[in-house]
C-alpha atoms as a PDB file:
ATOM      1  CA  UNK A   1      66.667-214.536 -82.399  1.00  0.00           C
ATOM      2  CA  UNK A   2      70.376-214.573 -83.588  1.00  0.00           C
ATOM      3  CA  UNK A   3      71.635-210.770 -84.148  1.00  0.00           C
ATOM      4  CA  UNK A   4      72.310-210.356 -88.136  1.00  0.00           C
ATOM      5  CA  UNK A   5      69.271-212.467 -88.946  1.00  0.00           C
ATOM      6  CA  UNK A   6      66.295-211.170 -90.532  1.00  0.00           C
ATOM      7  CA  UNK A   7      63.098-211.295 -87.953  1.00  0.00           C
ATOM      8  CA  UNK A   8      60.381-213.421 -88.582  1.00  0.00           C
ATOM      9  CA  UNK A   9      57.356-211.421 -87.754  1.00  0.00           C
ATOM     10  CA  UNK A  10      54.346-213.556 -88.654  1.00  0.00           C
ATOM     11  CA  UNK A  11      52.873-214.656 -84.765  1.00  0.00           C
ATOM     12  CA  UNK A  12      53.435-212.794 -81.920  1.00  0.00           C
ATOM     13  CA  UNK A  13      52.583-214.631 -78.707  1.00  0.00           C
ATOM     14  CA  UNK A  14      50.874-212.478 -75.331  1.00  0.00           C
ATOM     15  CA  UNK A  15      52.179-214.753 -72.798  1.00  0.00           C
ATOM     16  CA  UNK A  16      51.285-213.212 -68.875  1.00  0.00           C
ATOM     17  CA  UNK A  17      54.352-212.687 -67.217  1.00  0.00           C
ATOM     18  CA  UNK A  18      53.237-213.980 -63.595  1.00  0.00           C
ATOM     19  CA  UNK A  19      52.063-217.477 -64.873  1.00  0.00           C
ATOM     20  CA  UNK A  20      55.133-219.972 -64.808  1.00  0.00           C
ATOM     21  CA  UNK A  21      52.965-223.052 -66.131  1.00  0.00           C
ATOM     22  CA  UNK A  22      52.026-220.661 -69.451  1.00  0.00           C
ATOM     23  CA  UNK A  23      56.254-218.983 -69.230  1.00  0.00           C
ATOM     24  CA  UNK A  24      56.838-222.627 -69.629  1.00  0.00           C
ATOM     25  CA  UNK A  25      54.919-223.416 -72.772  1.00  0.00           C
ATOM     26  CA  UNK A  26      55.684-220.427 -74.329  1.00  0.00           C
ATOM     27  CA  UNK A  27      59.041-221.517 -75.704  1.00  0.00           C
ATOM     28  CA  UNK A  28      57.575-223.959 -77.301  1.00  0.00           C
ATOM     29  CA  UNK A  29      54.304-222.627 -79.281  1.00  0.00           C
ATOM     30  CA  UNK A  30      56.024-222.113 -82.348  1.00  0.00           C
ATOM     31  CA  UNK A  31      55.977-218.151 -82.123  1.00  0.00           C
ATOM     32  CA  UNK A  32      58.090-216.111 -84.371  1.00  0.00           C
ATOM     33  CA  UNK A  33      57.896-213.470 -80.907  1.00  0.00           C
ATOM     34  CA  UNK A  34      56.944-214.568 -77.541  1.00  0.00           C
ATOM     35  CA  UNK A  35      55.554-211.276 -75.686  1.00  0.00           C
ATOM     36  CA  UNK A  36      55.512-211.521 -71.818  1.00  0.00           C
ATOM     37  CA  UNK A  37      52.665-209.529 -70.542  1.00  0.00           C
ATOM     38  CA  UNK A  38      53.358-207.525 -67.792  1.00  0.00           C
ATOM     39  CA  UNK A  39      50.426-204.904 -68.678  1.00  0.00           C
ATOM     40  CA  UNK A  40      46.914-205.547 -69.109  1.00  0.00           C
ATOM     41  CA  UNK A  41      47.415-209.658 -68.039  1.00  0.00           C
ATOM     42  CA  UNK A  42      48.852-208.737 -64.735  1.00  0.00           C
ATOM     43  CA  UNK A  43      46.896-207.365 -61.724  1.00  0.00           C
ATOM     44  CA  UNK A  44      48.381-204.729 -60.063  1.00  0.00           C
ATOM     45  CA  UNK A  45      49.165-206.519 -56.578  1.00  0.00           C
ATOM     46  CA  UNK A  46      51.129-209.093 -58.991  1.00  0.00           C
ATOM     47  CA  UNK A  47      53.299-206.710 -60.824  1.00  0.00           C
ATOM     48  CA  UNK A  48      56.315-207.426 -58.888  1.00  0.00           C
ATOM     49  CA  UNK A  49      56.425-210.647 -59.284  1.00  0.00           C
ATOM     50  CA  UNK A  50      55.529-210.951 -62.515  1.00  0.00           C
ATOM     51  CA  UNK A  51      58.653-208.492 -63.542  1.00  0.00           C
ATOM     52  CA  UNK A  52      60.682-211.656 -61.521  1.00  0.00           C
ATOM     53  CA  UNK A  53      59.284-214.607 -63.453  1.00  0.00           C
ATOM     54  CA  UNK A  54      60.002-212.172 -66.661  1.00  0.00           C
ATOM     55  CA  UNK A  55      63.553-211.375 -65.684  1.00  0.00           C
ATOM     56  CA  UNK A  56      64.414-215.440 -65.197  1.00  0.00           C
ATOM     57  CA  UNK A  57      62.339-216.317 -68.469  1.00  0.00           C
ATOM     58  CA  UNK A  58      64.101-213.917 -70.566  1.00  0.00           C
ATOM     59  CA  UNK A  59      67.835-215.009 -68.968  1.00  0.00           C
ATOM     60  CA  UNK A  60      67.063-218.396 -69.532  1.00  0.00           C
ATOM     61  CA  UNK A  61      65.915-218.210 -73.075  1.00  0.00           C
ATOM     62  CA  UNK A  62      68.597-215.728 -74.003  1.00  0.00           C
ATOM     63  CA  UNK A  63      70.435-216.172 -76.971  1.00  0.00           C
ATOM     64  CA  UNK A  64      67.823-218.163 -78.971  1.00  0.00           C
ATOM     65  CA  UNK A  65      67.604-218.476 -82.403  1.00  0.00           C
ATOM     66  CA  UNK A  66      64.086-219.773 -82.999  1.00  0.00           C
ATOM     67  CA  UNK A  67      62.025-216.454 -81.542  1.00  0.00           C
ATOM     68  CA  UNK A  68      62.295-213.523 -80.355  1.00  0.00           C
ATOM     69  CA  UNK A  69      61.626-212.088 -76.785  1.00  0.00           C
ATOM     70  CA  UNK A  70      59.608-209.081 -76.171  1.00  0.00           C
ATOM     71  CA  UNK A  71      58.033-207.607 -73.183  1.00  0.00           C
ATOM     72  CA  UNK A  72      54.741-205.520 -73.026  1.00  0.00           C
ATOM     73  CA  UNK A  73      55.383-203.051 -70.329  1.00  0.00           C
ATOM     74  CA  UNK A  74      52.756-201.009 -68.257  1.00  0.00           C
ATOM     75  CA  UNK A  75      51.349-197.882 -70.445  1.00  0.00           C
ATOM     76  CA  UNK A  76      53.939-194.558 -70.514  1.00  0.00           C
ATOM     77  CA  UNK A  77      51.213-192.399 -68.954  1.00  0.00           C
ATOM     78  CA  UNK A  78      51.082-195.041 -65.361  1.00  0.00           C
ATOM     79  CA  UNK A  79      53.883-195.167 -62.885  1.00  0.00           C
ATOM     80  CA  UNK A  80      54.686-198.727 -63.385  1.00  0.00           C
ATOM     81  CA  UNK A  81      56.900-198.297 -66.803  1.00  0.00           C
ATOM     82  CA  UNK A  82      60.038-197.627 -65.343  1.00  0.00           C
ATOM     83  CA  UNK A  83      59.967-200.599 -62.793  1.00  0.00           C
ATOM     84  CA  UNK A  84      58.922-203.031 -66.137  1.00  0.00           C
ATOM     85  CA  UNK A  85      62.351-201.698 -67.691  1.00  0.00           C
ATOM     86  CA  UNK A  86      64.872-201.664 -64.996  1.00  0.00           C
ATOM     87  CA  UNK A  87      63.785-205.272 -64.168  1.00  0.00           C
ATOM     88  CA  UNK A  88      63.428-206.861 -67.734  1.00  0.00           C
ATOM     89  CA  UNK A  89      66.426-204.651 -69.861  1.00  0.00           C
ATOM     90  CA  UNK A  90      69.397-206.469 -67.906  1.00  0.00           C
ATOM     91  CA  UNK A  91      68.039-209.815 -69.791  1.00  0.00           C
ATOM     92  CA  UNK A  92      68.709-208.013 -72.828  1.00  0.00           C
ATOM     93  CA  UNK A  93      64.756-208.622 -74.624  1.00  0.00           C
ATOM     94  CA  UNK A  94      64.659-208.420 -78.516  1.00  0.00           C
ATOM     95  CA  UNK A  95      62.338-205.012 -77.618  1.00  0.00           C
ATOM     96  CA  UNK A  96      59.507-203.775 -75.527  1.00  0.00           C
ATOM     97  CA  UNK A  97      55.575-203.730 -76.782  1.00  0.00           C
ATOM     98  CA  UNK A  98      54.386-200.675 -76.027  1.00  0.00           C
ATOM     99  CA  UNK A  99      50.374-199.987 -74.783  1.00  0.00           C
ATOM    100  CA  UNK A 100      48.446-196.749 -75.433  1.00  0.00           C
ATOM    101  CA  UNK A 101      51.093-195.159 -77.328  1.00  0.00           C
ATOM    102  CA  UNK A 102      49.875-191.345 -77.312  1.00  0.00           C
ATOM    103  CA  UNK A 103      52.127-190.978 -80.085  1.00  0.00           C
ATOM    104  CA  UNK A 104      55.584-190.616 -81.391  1.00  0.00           C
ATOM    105  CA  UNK A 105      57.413-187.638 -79.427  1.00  0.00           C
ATOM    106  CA  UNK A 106      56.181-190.416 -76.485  1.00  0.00           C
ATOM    107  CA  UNK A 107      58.107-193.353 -78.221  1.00  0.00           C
ATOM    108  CA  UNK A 108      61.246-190.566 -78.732  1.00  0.00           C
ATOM    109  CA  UNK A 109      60.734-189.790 -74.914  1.00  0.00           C
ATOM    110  CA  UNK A 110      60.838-193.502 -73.828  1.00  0.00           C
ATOM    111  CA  UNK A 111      63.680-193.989 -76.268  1.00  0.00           C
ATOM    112  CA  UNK A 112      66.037-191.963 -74.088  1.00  0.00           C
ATOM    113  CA  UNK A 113      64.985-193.586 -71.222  1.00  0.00           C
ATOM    114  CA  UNK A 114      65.935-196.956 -73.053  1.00  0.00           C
ATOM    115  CA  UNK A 115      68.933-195.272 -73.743  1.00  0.00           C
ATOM    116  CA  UNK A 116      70.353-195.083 -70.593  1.00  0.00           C
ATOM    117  CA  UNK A 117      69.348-197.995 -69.284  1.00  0.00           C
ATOM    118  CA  UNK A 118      71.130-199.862 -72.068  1.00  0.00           C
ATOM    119  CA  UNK A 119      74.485-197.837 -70.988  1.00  0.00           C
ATOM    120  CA  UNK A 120      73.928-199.214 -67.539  1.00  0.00           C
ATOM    121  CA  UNK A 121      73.244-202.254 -68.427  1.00  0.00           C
ATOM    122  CA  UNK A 122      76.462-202.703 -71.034  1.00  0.00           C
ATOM    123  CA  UNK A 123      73.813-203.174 -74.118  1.00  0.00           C
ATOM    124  CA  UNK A 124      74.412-202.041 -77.121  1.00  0.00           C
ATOM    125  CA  UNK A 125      72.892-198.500 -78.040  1.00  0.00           C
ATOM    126  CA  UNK A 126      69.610-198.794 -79.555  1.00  0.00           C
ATOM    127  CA  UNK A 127      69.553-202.373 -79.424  1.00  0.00           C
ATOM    128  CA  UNK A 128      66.392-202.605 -77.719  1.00  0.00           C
ATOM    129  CA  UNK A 129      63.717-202.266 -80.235  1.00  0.00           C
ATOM    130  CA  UNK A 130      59.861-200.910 -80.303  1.00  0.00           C
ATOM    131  CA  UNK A 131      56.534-202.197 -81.355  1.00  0.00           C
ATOM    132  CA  UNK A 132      54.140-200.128 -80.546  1.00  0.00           C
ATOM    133  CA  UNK A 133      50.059-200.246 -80.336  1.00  0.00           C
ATOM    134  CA  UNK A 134      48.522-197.054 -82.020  1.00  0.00           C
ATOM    135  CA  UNK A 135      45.554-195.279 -82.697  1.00  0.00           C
ATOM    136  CA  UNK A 136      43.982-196.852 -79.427  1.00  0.00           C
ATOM    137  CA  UNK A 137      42.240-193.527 -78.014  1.00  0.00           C
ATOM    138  CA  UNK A 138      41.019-190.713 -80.651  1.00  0.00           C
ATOM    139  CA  UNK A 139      43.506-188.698 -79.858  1.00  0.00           C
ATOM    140  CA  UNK A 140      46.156-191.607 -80.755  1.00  0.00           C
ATOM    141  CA  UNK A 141      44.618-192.436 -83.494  1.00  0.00           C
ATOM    142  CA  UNK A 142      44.785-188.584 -85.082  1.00  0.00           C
ATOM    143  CA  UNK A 143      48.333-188.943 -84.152  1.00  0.00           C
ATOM    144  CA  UNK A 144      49.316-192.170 -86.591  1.00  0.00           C
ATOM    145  CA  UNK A 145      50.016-190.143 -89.748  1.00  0.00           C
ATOM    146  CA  UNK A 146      53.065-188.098 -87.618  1.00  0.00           C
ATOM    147  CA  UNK A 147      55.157-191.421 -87.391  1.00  0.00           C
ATOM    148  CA  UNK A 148      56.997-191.295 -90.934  1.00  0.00           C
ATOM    149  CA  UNK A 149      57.772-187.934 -90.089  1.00  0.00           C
ATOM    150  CA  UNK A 150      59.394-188.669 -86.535  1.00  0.00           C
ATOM    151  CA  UNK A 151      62.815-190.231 -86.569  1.00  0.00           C
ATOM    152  CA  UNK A 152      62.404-193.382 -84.666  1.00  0.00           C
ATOM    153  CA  UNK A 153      65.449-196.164 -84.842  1.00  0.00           C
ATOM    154  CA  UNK A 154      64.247-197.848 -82.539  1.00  0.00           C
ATOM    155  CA  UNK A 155      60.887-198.888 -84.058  1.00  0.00           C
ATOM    156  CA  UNK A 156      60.821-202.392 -85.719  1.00  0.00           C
ATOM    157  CA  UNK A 157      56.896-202.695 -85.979  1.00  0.00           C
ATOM    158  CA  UNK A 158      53.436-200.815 -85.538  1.00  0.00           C
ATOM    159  CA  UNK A 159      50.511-202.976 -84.546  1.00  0.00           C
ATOM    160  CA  UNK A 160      46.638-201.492 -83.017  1.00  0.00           C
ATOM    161  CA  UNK A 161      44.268-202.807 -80.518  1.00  0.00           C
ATOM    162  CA  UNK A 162      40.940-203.092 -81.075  1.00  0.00           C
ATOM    163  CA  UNK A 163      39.528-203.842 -77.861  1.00  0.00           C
ATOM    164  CA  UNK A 164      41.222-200.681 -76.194  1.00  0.00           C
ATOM    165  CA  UNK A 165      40.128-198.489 -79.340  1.00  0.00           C
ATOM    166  CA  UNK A 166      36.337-199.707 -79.362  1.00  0.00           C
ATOM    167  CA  UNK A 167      35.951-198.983 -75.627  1.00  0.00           C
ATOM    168  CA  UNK A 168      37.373-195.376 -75.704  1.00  0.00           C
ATOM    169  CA  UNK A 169      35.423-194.737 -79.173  1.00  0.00           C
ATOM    170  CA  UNK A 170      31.908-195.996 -77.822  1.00  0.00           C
ATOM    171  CA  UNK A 171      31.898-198.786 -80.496  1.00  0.00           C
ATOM    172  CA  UNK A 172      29.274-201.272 -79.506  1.00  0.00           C
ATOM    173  CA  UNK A 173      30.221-203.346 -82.388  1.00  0.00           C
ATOM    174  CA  UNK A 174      33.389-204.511 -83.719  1.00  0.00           C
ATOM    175  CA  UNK A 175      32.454-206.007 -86.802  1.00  0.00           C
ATOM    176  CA  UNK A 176      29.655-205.672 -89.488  1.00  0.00           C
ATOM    177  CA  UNK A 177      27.518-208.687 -90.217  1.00  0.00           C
ATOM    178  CA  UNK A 178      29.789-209.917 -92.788  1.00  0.00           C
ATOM    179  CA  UNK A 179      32.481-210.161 -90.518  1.00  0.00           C
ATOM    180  CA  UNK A 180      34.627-206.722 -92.246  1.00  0.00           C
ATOM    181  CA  UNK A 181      35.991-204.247 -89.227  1.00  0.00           C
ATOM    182  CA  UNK A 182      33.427-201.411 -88.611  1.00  0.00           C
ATOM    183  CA  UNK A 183      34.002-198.207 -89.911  1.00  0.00           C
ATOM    184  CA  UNK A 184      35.803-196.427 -87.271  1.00  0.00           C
ATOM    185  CA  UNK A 185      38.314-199.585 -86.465  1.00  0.00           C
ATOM    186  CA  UNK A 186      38.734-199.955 -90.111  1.00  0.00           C
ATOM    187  CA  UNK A 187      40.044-196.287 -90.228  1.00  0.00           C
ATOM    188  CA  UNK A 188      42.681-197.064 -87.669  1.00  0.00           C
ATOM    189  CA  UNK A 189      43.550-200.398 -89.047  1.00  0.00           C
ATOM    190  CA  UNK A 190      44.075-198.831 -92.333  1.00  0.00           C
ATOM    191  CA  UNK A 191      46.241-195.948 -91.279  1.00  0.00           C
ATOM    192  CA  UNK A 192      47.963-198.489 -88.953  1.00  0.00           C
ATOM    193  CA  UNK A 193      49.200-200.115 -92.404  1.00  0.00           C
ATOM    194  CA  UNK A 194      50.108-197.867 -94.449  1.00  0.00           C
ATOM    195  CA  UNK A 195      52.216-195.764 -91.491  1.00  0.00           C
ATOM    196  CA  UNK A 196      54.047-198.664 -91.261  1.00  0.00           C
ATOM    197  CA  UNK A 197      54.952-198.919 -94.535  1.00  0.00           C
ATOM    198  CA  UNK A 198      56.003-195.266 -94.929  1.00  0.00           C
ATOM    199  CA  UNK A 199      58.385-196.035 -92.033  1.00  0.00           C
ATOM    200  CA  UNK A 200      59.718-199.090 -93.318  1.00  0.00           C
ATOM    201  CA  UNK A 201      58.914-201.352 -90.057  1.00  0.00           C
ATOM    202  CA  UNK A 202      56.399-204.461 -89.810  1.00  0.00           C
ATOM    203  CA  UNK A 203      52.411-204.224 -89.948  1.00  0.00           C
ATOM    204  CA  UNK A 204      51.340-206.223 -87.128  1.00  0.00           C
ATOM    205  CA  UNK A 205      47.357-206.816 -87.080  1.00  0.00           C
ATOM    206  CA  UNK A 206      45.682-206.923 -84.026  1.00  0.00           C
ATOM    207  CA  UNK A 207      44.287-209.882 -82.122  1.00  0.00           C
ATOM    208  CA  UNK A 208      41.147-212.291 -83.310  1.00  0.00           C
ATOM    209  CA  UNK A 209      39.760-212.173 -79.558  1.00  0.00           C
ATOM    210  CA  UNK A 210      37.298-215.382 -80.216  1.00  0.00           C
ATOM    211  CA  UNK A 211      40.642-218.044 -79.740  1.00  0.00           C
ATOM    212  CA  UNK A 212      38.503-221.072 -79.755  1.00  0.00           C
ATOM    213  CA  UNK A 213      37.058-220.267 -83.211  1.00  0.00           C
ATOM    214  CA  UNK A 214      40.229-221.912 -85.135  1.00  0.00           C
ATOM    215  CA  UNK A 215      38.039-221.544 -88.762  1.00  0.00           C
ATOM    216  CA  UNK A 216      37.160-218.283 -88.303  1.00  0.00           C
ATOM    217  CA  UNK A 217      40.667-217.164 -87.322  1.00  0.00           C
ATOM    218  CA  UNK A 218      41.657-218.888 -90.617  1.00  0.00           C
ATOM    219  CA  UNK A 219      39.450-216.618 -92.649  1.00  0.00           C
ATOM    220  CA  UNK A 220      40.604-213.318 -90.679  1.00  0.00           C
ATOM    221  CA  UNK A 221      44.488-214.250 -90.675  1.00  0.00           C
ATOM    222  CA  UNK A 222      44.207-215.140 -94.866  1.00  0.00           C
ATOM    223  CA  UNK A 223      42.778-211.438 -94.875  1.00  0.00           C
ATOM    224  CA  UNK A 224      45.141-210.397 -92.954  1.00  0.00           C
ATOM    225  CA  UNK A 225      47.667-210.882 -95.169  1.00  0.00           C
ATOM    226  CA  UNK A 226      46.012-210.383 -98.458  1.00  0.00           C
ATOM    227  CA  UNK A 227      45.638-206.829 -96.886  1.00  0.00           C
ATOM    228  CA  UNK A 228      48.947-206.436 -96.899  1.00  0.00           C
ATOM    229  CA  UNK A 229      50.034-207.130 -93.061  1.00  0.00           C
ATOM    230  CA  UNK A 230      53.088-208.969 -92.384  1.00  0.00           C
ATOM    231  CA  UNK A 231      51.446-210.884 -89.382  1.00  0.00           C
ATOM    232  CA  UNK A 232      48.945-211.085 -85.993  1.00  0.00           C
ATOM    233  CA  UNK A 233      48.956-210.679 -82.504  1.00  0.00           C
ATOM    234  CA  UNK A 234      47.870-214.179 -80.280  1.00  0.00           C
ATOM    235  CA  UNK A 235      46.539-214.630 -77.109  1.00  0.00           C
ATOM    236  CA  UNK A 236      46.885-218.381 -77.379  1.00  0.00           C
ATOM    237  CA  UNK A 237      49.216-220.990 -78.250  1.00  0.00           C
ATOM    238  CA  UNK A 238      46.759-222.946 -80.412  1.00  0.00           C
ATOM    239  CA  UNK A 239      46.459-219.689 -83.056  1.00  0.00           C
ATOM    240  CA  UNK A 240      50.374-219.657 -83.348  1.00  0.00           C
ATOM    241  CA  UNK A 241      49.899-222.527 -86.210  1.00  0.00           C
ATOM    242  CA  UNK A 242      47.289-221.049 -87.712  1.00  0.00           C
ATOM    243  CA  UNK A 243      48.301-217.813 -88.009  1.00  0.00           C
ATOM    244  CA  UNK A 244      51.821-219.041 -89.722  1.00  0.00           C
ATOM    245  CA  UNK A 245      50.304-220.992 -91.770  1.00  0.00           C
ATOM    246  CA  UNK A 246      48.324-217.870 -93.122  1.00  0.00           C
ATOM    247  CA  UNK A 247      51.326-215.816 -93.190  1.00  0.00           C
ATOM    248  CA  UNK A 248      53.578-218.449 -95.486  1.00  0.00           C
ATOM    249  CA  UNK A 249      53.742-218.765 -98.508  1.00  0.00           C
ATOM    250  CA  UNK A 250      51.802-221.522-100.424  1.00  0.00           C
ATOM    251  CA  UNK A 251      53.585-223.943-102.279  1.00  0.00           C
ATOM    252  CA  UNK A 252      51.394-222.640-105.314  1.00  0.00           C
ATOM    253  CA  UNK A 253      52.504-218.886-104.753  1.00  0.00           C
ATOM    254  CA  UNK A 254      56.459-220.511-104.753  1.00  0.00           C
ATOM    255  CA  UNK A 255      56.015-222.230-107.262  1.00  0.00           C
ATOM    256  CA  UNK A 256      54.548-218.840-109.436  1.00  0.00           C
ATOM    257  CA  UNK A 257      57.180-216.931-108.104  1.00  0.00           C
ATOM    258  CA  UNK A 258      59.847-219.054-109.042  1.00  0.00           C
ATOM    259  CA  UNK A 259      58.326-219.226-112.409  1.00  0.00           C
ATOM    260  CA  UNK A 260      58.022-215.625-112.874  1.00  0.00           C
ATOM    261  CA  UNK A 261      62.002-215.455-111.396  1.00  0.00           C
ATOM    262  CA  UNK A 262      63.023-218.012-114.304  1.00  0.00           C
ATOM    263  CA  UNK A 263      61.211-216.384-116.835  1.00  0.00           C
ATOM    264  CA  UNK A 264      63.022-212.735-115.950  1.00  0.00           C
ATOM    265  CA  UNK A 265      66.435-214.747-116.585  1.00  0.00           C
ATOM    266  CA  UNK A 266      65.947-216.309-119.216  1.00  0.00           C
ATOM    267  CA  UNK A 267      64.836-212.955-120.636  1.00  0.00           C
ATOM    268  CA  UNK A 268      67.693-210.263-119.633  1.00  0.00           C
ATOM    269  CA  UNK A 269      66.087-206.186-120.217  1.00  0.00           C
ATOM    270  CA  UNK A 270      62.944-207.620-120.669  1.00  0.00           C
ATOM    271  CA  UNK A 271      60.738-205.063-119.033  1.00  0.00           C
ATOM    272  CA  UNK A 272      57.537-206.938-119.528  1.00  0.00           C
ATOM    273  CA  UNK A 273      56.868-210.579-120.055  1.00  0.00           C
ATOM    274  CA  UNK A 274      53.816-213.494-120.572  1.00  0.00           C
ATOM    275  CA  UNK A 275      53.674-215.953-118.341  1.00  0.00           C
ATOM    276  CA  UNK A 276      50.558-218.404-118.672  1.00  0.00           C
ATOM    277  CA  UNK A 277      48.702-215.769-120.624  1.00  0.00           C
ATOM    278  CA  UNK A 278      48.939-212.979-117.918  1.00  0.00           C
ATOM    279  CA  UNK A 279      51.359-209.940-118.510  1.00  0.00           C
ATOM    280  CA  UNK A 280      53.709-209.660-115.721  1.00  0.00           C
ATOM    281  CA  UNK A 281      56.493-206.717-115.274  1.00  0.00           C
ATOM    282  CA  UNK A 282      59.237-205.250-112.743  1.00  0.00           C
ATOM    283  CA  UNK A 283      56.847-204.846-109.752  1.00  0.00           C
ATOM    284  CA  UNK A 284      55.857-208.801-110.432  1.00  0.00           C
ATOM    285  CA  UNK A 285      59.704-209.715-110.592  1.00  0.00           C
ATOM    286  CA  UNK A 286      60.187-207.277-107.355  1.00  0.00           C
ATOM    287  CA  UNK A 287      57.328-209.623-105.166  1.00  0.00           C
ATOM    288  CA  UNK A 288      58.354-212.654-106.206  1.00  0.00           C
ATOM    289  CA  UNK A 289      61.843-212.319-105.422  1.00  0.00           C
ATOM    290  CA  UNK A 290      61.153-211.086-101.874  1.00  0.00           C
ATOM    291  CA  UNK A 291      58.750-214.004-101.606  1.00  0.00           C
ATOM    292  CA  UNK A 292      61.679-216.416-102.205  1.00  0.00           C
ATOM    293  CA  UNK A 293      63.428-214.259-100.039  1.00  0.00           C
ATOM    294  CA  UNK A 294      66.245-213.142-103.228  1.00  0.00           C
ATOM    295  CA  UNK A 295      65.255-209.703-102.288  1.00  0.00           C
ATOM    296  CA  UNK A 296      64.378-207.916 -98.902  1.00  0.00           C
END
């Protein structure tokens, strides 16, 4: 994605980094972010040359102005991290997904690394940006509320996994009967939220694991959003269109927001107005604007 650009966070793409025939569709999915796996995707005798396929994906999609490239590198508590960086960072990727984040003096530790691998490399300081997946073990997840209070430049988003987090919590269900998060994942997802709020980066909701079920991702991405995330995590191409669509605007919310725009102008110090027999005021004018993009 072109530097000075706002970035377009709705769909973020898992692609495995040691599978050219997927690398080679990946460009093309329609992702806002395209995420080469080297973690969970990759078995460990494949590592190395996944980090290779990663290296010549990322150098030969560099510069690109329709997505942006990320890598998910091994967990910080493994010995594989390091490698993941010193072969991927020379390409110069948008940022790195982080795994298991224990927390944020861990982000602050891997930020130094970063740090001085962007010196080496002639990057810009900083340039290499963070999205991390919290609250994944207890302890993690007791850790979530310490992120507004840790300086973090680096960090442009905060997503959660709920696979990871269900399997260190004992949850033998994900989901109630009506289809809502079950308490404990709900308690992460929540906190997930409104961290990332108080620290001003993206909410990125986790994964719908079920990526044949197009309808029912429909339903979960819609809530999604109406919850107040900014967009999903895919492990398929075929949710990418799905999930944007859920994400975007409708033409009926533009066309509301545009009215509710006009009707501020036409009415200068107005603090509160009628529109269509509904009383809308500043916070109203605030939204729409930022849906029409007038306002970040």
């Amino acid at each position: 994605m072109e530097s000075g650009k706002p970035m377009k966070c709705r769909s973020w793409l898992f692609v495995p980094a040691d599978s050219e025939r997927k690398l080679s569709k990946a460009a093309g999915a329609g992702a806002d972010a395209v995420i080469l796996d080297l973690e969970d995707a990759v078995m460990p005798d494949a590592k190395q040359a996944a980090r290779s396929l990663a290296g010549r994906w990322l150098q030969a999609h560099r510069g690109t102005a329709s997505f942006s490239r990320w890598v998910r590198i091994n967990a910080l508590d493994t010995a594989l991290w390091r490698e993941d960086l010193r072969a991927v960072l020379p390409e110069n990727p948008t940022g790195v997904v982080v795994p298991k984040a224990a927390g944020p003096q861990q982000l602050q530790e891997l930020s130094a690394q970063l740090l001085e691998l962007e010196e080496s490399c002639g990057l810009r300081p900083n340039s290499t940006r963070i999205l991390a997946l919290i609250g994944e073990t207890p302890a993690a997840a007791l850790s979530i509320s310490a992120y507004p209070l840790t300086p973090l430049p680096r960090l442009a988003g905060l997503t959660w996994g709920a696979e990871d987090l269900s399997l260190s919590l004992g949850v033998t269900r994900k989901r109630t009967e009506g289809s809502e998060w079950a308490d404990p994942l709900r308690f992460v997802r929540v906190q997930v939220l409104l961290a990332a709020r108080a620290c001003g980066v993206a909410a990125i909701d986790t994964l719908h694991a079920d990526f044949r079920n197009t309808e029912s991702l429909k339903t979960v991405a819609a809530t999604s959003r109406a919850d107040g995330f900014d967009g999903m995590l895919a492990i398929h191409p075929d949710q990418v269109p799905i999930i944007n669509a859920a994400f975007g605007p409708s033409e009926e919310e533009l066309a509301q927001a545009r009215a509710i725009v006009e009707l501020f102008a036409a009415n200068p110090g107005a603090g509160a107005l009628s529109l269509a027999g509904r009383m809308i005021d500043q916070p109203h004018l605030t939204q729409a604007k930022r849906l029409l993009g007038l306002e970040t």
